[in-house]
C-alpha atoms as a PDB file:
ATOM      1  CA  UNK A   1     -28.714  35.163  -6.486  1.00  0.00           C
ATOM      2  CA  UNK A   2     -25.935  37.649  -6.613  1.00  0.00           C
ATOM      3  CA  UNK A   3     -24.296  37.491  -9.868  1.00  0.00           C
ATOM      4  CA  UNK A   4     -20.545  39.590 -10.083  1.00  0.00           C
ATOM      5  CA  UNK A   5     -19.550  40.740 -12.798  1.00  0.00           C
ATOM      6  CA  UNK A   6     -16.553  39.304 -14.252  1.00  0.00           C
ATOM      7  CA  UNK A   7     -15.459  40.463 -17.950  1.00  0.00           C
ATOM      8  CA  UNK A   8     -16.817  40.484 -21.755  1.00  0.00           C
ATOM      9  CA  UNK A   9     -15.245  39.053 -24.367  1.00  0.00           C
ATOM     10  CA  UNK A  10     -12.440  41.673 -24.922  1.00  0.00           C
ATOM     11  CA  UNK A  11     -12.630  40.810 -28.935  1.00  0.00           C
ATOM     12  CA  UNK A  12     -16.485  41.976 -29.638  1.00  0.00           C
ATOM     13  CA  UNK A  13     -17.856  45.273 -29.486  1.00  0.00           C
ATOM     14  CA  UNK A  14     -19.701  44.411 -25.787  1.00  0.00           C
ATOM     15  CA  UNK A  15     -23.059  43.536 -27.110  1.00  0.00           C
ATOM     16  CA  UNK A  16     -24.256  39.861 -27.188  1.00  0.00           C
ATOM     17  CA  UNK A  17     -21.122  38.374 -26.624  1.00  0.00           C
ATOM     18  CA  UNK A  18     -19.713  35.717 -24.249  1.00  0.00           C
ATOM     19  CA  UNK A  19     -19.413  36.525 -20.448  1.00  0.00           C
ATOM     20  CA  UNK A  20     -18.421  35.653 -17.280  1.00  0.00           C
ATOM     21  CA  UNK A  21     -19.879  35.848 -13.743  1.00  0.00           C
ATOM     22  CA  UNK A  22     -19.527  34.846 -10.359  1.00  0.00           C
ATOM     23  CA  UNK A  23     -22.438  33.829  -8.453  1.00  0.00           C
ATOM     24  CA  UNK A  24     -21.501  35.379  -4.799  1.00  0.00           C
ATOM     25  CA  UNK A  25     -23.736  33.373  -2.924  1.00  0.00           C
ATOM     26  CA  UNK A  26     -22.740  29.566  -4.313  1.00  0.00           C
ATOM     27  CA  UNK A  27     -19.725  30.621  -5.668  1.00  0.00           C
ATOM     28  CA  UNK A  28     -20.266  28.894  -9.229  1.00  0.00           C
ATOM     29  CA  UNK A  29     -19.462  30.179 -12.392  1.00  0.00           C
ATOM     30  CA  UNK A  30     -22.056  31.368 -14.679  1.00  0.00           C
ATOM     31  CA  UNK A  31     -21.018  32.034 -18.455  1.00  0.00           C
ATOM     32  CA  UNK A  32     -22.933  33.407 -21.790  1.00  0.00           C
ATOM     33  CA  UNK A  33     -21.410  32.033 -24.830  1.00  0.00           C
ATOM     34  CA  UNK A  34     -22.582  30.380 -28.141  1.00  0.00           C
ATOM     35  CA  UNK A  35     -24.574  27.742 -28.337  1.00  0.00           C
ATOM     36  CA  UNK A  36     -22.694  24.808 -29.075  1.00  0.00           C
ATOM     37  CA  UNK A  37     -23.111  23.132 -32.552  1.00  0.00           C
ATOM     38  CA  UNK A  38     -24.443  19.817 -33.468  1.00  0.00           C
ATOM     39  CA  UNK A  39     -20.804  18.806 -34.134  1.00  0.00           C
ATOM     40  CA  UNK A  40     -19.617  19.836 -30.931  1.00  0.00           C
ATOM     41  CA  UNK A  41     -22.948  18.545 -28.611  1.00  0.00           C
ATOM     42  CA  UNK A  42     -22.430  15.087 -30.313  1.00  0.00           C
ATOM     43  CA  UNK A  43     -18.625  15.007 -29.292  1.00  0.00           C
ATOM     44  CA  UNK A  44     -19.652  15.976 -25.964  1.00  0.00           C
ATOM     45  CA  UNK A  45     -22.445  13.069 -25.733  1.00  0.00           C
ATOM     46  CA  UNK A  46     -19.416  11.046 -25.977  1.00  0.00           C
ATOM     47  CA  UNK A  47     -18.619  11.389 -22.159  1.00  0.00           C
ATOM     48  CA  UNK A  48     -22.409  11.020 -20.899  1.00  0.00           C
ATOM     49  CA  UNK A  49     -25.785  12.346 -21.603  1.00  0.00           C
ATOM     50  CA  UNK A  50     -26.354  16.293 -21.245  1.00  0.00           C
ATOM     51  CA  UNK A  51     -29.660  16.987 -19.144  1.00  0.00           C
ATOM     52  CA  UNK A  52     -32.386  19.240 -20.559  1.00  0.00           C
ATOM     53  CA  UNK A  53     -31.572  21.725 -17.519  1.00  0.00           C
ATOM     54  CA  UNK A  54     -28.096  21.933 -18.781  1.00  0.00           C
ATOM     55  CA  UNK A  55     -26.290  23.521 -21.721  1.00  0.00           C
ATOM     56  CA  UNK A  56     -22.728  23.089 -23.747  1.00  0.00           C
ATOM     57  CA  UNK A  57     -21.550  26.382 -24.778  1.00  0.00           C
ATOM     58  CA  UNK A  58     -18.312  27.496 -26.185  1.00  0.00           C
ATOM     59  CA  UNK A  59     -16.410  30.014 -24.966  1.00  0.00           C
ATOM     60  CA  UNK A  60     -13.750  31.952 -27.069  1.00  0.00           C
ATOM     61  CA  UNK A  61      -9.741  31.721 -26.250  1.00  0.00           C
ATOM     62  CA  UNK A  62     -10.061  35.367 -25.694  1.00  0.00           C
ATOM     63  CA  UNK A  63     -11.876  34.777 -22.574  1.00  0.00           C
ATOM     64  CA  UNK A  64      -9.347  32.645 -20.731  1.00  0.00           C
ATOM     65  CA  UNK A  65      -8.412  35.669 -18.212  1.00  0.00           C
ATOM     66  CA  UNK A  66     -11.928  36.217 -17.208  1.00  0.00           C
ATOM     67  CA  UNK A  67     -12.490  32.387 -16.842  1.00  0.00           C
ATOM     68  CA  UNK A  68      -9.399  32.685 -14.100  1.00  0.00           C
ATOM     69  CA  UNK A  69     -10.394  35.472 -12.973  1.00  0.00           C
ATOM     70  CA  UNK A  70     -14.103  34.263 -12.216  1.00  0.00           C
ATOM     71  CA  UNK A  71     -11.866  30.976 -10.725  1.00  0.00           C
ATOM     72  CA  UNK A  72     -10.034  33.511  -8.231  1.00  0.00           C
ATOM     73  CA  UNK A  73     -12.838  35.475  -6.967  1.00  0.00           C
ATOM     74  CA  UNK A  74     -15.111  31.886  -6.642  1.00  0.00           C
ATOM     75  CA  UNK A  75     -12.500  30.447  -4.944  1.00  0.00           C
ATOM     76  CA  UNK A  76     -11.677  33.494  -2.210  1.00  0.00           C
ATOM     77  CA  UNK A  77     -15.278  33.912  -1.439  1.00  0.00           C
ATOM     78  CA  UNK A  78     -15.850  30.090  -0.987  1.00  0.00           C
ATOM     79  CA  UNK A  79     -12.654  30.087   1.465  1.00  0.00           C
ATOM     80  CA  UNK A  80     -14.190  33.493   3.599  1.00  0.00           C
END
């Protein structure tokens, strides 16, 4: 797995903080964030289970460039 860097969270000081990536070899997104919240997980359970391999996280507004940025450089590479 080749994982590109993407972008921090521009609004924390660069350490344990939400981030994006770009796996270059499936072309997926891959994102740190917080954990989601009991709150959130339950809303989410709504819509359909959530499988031990998989997570909810949430993601800050402030990261909505890298999000479409990570979107633009998936989406190139998958069309190469």
């Amino acid at each position: 797995m080749a994982l590109r860097f993407i972008a921090k969270d521009p609004n924390t000081d660069g350490a344990n903080c939400p981030t994006a990536w770009v796996d270059e070899e499936t072309h997926e997104l891959v994102f740190q964030g917080r954990t989601a919240d009991e709150h959130t997980l339950t809303e989410c359970l709504v819509t359909g289970p959530v499988p031990a391999y998989e997570s909810v996280v949430r993601l800050p507004l402030s990261m909505v460039a890298a999000i479409r940025e990570a979107c633009d450089v998936a989406e190139r590479a998958a069309v190469r």
